[in-house]
C-alpha atoms as a PDB file:
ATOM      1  CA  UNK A   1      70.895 172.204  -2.066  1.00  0.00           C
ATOM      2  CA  UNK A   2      68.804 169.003  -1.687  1.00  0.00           C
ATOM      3  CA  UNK A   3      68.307 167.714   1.638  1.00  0.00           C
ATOM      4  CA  UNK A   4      68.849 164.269   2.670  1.00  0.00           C
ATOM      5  CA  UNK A   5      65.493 161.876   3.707  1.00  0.00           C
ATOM      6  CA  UNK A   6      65.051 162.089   7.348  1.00  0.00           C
ATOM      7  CA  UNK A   7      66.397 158.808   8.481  1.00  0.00           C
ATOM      8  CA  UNK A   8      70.502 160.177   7.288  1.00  0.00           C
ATOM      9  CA  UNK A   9      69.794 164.031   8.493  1.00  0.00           C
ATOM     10  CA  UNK A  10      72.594 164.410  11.459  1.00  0.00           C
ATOM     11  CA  UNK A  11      71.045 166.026  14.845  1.00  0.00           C
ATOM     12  CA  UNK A  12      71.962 169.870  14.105  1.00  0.00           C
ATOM     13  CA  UNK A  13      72.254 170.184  18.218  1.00  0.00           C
ATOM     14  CA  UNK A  14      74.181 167.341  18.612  1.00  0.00           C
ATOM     15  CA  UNK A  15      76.615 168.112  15.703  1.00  0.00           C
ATOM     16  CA  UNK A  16      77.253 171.601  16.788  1.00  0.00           C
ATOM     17  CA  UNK A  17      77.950 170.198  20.702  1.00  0.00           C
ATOM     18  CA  UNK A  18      80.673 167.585  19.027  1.00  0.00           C
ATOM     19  CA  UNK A  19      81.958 170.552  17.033  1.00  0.00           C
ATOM     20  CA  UNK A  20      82.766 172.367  20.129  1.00  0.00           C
ATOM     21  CA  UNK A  21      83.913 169.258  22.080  1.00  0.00           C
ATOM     22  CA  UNK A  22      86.047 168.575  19.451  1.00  0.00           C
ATOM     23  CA  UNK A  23      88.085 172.109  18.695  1.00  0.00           C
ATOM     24  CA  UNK A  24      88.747 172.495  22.833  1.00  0.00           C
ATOM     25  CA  UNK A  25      90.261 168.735  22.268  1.00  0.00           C
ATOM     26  CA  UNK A  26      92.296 169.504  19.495  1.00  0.00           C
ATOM     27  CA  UNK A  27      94.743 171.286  21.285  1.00  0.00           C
ATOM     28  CA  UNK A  28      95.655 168.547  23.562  1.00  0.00           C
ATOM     29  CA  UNK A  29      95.483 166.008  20.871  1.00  0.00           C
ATOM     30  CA  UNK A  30      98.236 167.558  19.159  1.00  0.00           C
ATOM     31  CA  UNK A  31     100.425 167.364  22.190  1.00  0.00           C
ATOM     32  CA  UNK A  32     100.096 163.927  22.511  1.00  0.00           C
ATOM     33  CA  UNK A  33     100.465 163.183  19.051  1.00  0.00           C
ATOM     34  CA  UNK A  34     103.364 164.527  18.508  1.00  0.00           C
ATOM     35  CA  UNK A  35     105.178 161.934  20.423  1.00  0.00           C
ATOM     36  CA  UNK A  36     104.642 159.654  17.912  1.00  0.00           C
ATOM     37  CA  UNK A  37     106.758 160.302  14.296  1.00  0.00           C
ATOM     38  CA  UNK A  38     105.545 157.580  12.195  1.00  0.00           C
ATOM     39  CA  UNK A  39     103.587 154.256  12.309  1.00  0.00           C
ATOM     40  CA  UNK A  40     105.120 151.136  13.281  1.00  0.00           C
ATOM     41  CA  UNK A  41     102.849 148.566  12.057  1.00  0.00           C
ATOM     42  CA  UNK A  42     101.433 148.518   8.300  1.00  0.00           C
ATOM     43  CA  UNK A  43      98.303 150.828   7.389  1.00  0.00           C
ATOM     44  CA  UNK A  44      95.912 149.003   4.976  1.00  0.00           C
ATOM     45  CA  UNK A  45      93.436 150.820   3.414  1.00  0.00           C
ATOM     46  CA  UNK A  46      90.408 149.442   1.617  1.00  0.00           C
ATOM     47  CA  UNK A  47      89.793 151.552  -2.019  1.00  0.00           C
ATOM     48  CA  UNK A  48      87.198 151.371  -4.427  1.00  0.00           C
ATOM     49  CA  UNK A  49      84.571 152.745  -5.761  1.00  0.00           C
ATOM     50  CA  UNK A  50      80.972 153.490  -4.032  1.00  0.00           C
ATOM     51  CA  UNK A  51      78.630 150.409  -3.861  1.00  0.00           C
ATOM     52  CA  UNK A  52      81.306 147.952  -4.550  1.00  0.00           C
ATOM     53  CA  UNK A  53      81.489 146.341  -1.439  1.00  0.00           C
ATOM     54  CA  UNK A  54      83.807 148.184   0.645  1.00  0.00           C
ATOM     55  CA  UNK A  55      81.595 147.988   3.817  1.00  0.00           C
ATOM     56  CA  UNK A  56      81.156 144.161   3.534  1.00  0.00           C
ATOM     57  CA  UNK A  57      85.215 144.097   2.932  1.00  0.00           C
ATOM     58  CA  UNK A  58      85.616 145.794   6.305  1.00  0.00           C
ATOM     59  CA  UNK A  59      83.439 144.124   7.887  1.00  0.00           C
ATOM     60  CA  UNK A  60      84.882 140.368   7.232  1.00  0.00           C
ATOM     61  CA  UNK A  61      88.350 142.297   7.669  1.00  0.00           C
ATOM     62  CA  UNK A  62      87.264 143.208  10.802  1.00  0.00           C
ATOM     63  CA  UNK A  63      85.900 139.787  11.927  1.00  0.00           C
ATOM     64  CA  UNK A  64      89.429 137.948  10.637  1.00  0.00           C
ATOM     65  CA  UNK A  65      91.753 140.057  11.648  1.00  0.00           C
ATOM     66  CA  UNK A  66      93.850 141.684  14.494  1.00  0.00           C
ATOM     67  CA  UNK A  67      93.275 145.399  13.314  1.00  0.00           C
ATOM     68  CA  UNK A  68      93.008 149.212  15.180  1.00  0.00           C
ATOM     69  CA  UNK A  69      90.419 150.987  13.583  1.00  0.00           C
ATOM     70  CA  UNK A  70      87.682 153.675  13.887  1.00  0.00           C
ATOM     71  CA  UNK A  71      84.271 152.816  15.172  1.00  0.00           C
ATOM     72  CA  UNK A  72      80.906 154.730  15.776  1.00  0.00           C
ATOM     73  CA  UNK A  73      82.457 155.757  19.528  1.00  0.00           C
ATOM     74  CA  UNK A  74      85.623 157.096  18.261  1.00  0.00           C
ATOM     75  CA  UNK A  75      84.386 158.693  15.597  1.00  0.00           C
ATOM     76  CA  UNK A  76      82.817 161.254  17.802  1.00  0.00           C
ATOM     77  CA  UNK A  77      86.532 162.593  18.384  1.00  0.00           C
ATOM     78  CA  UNK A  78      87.393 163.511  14.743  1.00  0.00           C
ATOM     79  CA  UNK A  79      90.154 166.362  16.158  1.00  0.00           C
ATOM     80  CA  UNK A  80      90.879 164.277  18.666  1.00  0.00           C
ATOM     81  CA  UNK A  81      90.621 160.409  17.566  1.00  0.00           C
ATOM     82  CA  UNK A  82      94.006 159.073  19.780  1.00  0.00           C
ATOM     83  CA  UNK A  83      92.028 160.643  22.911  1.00  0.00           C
ATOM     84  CA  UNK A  84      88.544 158.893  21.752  1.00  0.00           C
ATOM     85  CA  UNK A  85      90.292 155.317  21.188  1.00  0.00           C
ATOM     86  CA  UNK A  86      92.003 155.921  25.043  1.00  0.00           C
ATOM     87  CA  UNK A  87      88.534 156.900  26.331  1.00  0.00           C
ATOM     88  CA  UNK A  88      87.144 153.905  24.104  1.00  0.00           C
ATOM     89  CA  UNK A  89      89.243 151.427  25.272  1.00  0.00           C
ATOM     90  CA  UNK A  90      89.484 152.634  29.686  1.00  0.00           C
ATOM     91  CA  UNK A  91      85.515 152.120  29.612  1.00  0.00           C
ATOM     92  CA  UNK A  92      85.986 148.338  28.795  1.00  0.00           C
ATOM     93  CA  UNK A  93      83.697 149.044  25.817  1.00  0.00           C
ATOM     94  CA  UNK A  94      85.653 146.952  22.881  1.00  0.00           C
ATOM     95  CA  UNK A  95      83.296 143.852  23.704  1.00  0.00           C
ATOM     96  CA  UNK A  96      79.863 145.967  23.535  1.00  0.00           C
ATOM     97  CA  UNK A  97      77.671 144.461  20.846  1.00  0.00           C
ATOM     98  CA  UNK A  98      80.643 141.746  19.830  1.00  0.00           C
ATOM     99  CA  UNK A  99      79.306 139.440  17.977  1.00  0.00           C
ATOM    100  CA  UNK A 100      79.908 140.035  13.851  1.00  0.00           C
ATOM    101  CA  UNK A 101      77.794 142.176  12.090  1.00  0.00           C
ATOM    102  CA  UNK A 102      77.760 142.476   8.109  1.00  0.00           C
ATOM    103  CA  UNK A 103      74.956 144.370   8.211  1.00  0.00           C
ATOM    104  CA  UNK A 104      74.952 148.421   6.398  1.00  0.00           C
ATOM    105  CA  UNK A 105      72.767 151.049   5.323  1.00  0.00           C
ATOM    106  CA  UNK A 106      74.560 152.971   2.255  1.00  0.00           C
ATOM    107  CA  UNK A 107      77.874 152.474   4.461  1.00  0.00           C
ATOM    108  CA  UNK A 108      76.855 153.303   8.015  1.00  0.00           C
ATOM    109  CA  UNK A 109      76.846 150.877  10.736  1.00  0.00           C
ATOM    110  CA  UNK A 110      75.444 150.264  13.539  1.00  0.00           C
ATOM    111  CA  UNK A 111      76.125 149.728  17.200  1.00  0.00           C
ATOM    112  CA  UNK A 112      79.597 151.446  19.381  1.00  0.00           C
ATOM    113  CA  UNK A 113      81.973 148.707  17.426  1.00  0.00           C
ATOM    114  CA  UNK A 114      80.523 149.071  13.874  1.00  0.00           C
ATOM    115  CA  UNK A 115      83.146 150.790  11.680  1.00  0.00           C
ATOM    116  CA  UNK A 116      82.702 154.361  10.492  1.00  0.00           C
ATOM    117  CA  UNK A 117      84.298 156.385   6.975  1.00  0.00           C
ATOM    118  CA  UNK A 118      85.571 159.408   9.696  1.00  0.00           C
ATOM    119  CA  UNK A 119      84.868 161.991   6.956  1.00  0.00           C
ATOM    120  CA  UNK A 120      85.405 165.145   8.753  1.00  0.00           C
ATOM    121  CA  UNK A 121      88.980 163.663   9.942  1.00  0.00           C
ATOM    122  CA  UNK A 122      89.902 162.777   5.611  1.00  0.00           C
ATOM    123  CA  UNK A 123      88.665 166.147   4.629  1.00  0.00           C
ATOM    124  CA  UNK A 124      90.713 167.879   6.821  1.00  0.00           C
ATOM    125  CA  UNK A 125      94.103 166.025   6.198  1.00  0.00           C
ATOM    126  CA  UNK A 126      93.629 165.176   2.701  1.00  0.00           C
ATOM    127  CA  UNK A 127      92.308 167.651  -0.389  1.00  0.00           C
ATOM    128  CA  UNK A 128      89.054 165.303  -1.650  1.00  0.00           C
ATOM    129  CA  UNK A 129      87.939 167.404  -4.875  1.00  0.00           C
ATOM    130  CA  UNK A 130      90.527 166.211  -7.152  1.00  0.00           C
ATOM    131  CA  UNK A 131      89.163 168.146 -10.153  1.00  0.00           C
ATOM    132  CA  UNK A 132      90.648 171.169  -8.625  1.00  0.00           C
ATOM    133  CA  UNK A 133      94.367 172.629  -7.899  1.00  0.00           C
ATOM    134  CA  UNK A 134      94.572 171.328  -4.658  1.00  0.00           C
ATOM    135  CA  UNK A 135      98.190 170.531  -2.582  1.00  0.00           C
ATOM    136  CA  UNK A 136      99.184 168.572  -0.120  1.00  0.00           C
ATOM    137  CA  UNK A 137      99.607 170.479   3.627  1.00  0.00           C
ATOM    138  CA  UNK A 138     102.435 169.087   4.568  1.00  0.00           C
ATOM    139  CA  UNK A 139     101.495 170.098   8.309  1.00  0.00           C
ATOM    140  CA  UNK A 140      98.159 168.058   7.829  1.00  0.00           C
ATOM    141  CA  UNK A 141     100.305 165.285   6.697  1.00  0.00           C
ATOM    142  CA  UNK A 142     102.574 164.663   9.391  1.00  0.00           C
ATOM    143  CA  UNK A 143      99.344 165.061  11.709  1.00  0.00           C
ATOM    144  CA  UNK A 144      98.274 161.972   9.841  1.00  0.00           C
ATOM    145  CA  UNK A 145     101.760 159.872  10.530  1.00  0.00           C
ATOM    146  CA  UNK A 146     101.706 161.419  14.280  1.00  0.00           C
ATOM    147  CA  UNK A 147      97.514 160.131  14.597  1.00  0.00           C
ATOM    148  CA  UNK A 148      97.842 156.616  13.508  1.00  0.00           C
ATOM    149  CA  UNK A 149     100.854 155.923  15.105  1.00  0.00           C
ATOM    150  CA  UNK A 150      99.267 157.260  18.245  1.00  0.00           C
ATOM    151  CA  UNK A 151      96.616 155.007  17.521  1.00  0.00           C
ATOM    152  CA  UNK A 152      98.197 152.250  16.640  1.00  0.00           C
ATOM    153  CA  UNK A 153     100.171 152.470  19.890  1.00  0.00           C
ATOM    154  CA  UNK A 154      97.136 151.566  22.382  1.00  0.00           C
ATOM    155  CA  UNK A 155      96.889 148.003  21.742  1.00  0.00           C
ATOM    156  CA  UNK A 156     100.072 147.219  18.868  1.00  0.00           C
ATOM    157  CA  UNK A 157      98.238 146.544  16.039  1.00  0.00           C
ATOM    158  CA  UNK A 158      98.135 147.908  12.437  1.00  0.00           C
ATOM    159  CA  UNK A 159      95.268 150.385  11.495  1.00  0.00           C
ATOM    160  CA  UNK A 160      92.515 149.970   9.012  1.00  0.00           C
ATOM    161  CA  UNK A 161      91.001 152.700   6.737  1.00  0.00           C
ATOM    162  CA  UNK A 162      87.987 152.887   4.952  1.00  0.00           C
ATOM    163  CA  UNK A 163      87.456 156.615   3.517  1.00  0.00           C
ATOM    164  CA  UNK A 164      86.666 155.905  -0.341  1.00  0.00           C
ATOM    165  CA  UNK A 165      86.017 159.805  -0.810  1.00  0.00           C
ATOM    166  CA  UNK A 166      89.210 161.298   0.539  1.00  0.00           C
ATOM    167  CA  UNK A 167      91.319 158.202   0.481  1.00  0.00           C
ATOM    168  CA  UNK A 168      90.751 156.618  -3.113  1.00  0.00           C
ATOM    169  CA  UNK A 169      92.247 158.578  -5.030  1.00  0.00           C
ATOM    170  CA  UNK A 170      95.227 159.434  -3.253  1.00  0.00           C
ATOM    171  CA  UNK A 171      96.802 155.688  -3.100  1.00  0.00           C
ATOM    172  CA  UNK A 172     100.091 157.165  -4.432  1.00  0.00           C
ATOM    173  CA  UNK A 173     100.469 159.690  -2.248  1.00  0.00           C
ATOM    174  CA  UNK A 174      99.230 157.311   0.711  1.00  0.00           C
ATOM    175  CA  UNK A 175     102.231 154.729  -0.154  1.00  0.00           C
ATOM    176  CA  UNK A 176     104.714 157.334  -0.134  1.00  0.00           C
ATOM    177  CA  UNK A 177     103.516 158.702   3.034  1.00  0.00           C
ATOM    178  CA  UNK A 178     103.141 155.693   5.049  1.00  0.00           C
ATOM    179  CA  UNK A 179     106.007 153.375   3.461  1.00  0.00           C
ATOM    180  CA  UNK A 180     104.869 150.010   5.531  1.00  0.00           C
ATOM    181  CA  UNK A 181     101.138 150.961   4.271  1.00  0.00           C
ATOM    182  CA  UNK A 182      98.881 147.962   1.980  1.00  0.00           C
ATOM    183  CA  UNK A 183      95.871 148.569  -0.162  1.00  0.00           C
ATOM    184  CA  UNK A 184      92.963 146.161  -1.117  1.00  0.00           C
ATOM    185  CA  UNK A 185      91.168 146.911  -4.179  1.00  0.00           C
ATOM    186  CA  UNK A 186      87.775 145.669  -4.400  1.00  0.00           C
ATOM    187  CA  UNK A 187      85.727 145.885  -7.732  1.00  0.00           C
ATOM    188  CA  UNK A 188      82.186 144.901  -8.729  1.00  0.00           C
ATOM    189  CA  UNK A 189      80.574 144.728 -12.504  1.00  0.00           C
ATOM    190  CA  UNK A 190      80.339 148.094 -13.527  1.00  0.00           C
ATOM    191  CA  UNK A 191      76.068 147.593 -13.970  1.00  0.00           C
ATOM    192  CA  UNK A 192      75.622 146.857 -10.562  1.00  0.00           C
ATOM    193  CA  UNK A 193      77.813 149.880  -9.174  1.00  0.00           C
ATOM    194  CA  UNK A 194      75.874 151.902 -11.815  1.00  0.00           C
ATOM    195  CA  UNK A 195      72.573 151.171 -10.753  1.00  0.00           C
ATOM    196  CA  UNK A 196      73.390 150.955  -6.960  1.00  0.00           C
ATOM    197  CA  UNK A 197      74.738 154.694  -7.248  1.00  0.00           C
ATOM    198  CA  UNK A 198      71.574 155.636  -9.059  1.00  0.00           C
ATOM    199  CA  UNK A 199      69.212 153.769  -5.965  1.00  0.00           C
ATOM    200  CA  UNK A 200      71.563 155.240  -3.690  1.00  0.00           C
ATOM    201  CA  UNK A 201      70.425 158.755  -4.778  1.00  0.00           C
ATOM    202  CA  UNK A 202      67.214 158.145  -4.819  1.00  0.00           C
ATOM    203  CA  UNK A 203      67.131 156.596  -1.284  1.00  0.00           C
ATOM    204  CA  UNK A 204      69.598 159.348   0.207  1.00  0.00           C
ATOM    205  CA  UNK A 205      67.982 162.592  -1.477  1.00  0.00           C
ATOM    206  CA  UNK A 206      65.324 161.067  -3.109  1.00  0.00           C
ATOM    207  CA  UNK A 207      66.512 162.927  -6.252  1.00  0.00           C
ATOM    208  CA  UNK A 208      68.518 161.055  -9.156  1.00  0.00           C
ATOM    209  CA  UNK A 209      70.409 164.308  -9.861  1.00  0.00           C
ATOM    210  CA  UNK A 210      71.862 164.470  -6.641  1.00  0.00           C
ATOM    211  CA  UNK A 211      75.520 163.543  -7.172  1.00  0.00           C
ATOM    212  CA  UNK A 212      76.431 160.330  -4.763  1.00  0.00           C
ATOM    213  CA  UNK A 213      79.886 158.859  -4.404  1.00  0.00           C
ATOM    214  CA  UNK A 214      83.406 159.829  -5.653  1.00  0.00           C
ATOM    215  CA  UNK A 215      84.272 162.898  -7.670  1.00  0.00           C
ATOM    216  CA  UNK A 216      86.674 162.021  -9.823  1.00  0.00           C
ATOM    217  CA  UNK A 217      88.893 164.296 -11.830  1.00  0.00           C
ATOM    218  CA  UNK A 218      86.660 164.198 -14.538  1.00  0.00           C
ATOM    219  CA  UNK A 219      83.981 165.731 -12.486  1.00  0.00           C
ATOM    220  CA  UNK A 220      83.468 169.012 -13.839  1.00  0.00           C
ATOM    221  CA  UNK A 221      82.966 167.413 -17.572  1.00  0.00           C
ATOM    222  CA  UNK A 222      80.466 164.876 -16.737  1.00  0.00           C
ATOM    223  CA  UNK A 223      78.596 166.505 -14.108  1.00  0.00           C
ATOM    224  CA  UNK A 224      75.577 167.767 -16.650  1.00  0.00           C
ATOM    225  CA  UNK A 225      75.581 165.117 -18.704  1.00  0.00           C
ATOM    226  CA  UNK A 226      71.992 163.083 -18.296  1.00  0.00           C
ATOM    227  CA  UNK A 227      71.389 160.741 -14.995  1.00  0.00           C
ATOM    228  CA  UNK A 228      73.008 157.578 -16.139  1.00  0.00           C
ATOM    229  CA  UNK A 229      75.779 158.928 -18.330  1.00  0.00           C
ATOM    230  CA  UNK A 230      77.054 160.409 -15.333  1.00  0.00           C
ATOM    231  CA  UNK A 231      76.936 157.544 -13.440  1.00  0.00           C
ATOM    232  CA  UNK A 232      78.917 155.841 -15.711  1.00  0.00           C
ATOM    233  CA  UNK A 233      81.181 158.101 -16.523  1.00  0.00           C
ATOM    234  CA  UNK A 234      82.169 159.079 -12.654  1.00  0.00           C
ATOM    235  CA  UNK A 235      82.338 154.682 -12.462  1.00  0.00           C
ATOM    236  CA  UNK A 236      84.598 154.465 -15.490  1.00  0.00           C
ATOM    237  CA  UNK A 237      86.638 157.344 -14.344  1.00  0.00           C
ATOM    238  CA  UNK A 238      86.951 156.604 -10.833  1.00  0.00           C
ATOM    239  CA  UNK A 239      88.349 152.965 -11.808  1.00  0.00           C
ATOM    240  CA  UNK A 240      90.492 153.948 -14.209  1.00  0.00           C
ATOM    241  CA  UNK A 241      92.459 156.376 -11.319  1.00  0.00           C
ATOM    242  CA  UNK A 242      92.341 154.246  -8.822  1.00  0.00           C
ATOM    243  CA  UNK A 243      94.266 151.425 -11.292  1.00  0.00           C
ATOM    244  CA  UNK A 244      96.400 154.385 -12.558  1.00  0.00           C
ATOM    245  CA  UNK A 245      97.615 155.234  -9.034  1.00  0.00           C
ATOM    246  CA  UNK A 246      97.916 150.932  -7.613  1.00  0.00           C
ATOM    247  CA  UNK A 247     100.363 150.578 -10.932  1.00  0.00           C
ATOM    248  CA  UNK A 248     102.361 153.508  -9.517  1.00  0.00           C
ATOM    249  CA  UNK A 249     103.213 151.509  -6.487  1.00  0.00           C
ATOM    250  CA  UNK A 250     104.996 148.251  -6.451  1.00  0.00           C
ATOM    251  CA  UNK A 251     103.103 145.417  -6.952  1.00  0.00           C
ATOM    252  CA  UNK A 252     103.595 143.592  -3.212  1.00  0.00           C
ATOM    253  CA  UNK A 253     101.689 146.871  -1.847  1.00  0.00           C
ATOM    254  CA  UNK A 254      98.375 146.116  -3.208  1.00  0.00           C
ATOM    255  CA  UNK A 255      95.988 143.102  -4.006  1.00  0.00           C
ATOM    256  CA  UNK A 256      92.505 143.697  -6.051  1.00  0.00           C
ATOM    257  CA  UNK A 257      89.891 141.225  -5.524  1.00  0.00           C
ATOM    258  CA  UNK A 258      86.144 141.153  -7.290  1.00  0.00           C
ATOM    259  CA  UNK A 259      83.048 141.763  -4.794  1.00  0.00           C
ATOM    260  CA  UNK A 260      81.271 138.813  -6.658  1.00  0.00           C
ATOM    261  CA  UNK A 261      84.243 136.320  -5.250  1.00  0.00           C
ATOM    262  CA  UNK A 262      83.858 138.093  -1.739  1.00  0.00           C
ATOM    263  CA  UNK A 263      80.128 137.091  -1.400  1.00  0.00           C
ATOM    264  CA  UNK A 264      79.969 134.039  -3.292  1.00  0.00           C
ATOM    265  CA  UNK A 265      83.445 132.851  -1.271  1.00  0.00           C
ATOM    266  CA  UNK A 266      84.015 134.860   1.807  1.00  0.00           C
ATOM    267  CA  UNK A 267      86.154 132.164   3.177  1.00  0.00           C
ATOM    268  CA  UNK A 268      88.511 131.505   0.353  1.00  0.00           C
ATOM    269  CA  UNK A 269      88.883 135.641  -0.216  1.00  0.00           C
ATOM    270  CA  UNK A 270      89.642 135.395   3.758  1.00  0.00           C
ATOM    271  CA  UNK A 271      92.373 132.618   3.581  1.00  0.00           C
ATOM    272  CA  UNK A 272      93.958 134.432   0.181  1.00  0.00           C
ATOM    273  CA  UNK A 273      94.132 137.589   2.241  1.00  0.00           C
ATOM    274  CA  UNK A 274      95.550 135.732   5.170  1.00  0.00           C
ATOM    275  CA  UNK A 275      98.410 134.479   3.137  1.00  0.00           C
ATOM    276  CA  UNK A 276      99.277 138.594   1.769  1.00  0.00           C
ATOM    277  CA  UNK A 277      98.764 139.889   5.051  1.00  0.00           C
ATOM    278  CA  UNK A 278     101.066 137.376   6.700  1.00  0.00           C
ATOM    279  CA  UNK A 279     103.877 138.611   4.624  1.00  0.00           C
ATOM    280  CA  UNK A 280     103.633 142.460   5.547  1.00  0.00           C
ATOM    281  CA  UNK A 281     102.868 141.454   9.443  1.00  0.00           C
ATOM    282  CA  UNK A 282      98.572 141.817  10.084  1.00  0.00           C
ATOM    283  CA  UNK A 283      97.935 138.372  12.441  1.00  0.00           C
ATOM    284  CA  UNK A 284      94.602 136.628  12.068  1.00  0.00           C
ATOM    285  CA  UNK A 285      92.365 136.439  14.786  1.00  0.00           C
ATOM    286  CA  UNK A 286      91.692 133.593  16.808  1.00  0.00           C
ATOM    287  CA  UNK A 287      87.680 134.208  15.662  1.00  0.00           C
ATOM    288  CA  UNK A 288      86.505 131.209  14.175  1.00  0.00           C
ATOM    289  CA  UNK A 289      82.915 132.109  13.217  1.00  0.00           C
ATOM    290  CA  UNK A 290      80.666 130.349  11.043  1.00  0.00           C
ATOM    291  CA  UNK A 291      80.243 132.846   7.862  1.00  0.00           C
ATOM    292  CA  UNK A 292      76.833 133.603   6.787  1.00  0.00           C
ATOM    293  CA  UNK A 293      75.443 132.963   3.016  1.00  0.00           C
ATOM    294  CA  UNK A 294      76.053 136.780   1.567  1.00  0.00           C
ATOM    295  CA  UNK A 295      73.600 137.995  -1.304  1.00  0.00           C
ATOM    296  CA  UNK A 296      75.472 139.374  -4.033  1.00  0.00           C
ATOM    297  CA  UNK A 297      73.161 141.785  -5.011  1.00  0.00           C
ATOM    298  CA  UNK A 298      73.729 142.016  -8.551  1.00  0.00           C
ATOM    299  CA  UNK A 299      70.048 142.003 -10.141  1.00  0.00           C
ATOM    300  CA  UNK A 300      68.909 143.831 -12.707  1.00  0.00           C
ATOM    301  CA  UNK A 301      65.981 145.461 -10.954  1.00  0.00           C
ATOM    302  CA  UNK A 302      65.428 149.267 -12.716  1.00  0.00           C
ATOM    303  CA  UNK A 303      62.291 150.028 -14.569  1.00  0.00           C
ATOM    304  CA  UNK A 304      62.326 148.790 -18.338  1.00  0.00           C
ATOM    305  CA  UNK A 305      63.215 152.299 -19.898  1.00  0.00           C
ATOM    306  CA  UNK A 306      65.633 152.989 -17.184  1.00  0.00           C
ATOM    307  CA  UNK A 307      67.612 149.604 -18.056  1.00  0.00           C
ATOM    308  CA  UNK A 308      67.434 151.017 -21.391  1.00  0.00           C
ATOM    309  CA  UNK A 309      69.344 153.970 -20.243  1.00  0.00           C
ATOM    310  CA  UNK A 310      71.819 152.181 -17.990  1.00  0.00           C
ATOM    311  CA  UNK A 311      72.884 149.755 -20.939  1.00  0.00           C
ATOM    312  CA  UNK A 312      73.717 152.316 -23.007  1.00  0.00           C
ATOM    313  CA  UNK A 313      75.371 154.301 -20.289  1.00  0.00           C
ATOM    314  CA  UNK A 314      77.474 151.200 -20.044  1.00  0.00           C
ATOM    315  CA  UNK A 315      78.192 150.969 -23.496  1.00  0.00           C
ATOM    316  CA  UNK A 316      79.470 153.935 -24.443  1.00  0.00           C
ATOM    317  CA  UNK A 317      81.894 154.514 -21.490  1.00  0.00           C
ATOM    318  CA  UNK A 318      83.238 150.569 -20.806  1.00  0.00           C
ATOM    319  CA  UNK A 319      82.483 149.148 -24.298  1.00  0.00           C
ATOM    320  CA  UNK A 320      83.507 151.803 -26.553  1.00  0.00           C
ATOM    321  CA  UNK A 321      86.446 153.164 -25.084  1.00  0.00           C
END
């Protein structure tokens, strides 16, 4: 398997030290979960697929709104995230590094309040290769229910989930679980998310073969097909379930917005949110800071015979079909 660059390796020491803080946590986790049946206050959970802006959305979402949600400190406590968010908030640490940050690197963040995916959390509640014959643990379920109402006890406010790998496609199964829970769908021209995924290999593994992103159902067929066929086929296929599974749910659960409104408007996507969110109960915040100019990104900027190969990519798989 192809390592990643040096800058995204994970300290081996440190990993294995959180592993084993972690599973002698667990246990007492689920005690105090358990207390807790099911959320009060709305989930909403940002879906999409990779390099479409889903960072950015969380980020403004974050800055706007009154919302719980998992940071770089709580993180750390993936067995055990109700005790991390207790420990996070007794150490008076929710005004460290305050002030807004829209900056990301391939979706991390920096700094103890920048927001994190939680990946070893989704993996463990919810089955993330979709091309297989996975099921739902209904014990890994109700752990889910019993962990963000627990969270979303601390301070009485609704929770906020990023996770595109485990969480996208599983909106219909998310919306039956959590019946008060809200999803934002943000797209971006299928080009740019094409050619983002292919930089984003290149500047992870620095490989274009190594697979980056979603997997969707489709993943076993398309996984040998050339570099930017794949691409576009796990972009085409990715949208398509994540629509499939929003027009499963009724339509005042949802709300889809484009990442080229988001950068070129963030206040009027802001205010348009404000207006669903009121209805389902997530309060504004008081912040009333001055947006900065956002670059949307979405320039052409592959070698000539690699365009070549995107465009038809992109043909064949939006165009055609």
């Amino acid at each position: 398997m192809i390592m990643r660059n040096t800058e995204y390796r994970k300290n081996l020491t440190v990993e294995e030290a959180l592993k084993l803080m972690n599973e002698n946590l667990a246990e007492a986790e689920s005690s105090l979960i358990n207390a807790y049946e099911a959320p009060e206050k709305p989930t909403v959970f940002i879906v999409g697929a990779q390099r479409s802006g889903t960072t950015l959305l969380m980020q403004l979402l974050l800055n706007h709104f009154e919302f719980a949600f998992i940071n770089n400190f709580i993180s750390r406590y993936w067995k055990s995230p109700y005790l991390g968010s207790l420990i996070f908030k007794s150490l008076n640490l929710s005004q460290a590094g305050s002030e807004a940050s829209f900056n990301s690197d391939l979706g991390y963040t920096k700094g103890l309040l920048g927001p994190h995916e939680f990946g070893y959390f989704w993996k463990e509640v919810l089955p993330t290769a979709i091309y297989e014959d996975n099921d739902y643990d209904s014990q890994a379920l109700e752990k889910l229910k019993n962990t963000i109402a627990a969270i979303q006890s601390i301070d009485g406010k609704p929770f906020l989930v990023k996770n595109l790998i485990s969480c996208s496609f599983h909106v219909k199964k998310l919306a039956e679980l959590l019946p008060t829970s809200y999803f934002v769908y943000i797209e971006r021209d299928p080009q740019m998310v094409i050619q983002s995924t292919y930089q984003s290999r290149l500047k992870l593994f620095e490989s274009e073969s190594e697979w980056f992103g979603l997997k969707p159902a489709e993943y076993l067929e398309i996984k040998d097909l050339p570099v930017f066929e794949q691409i576009a086929a796990q972009v085409k296929y990715t949208k398509d379930h994540i629509e499939k599974d929003l027009q499963s749910i009724p339509e005042d659960r949802y709300m889809s917005l484009k990442y080229e409104d988001l950068t070129s408007d963030p206040a009027g996507v802001m205010n348009l949110l404000k207006l669903n969110f009121s209805k389902i109960g997530v309060i504004a915040s008081e912040t009333d800071s001055t947006l900065p100019q956002f670059n949307t990104s979405n320039k052409f900027c592959l070698e000539p015979e690699k365009m070549i190969l995107l465009k038809k990519a992109y043909q064949k798989y939006f165009e055609e079909n």
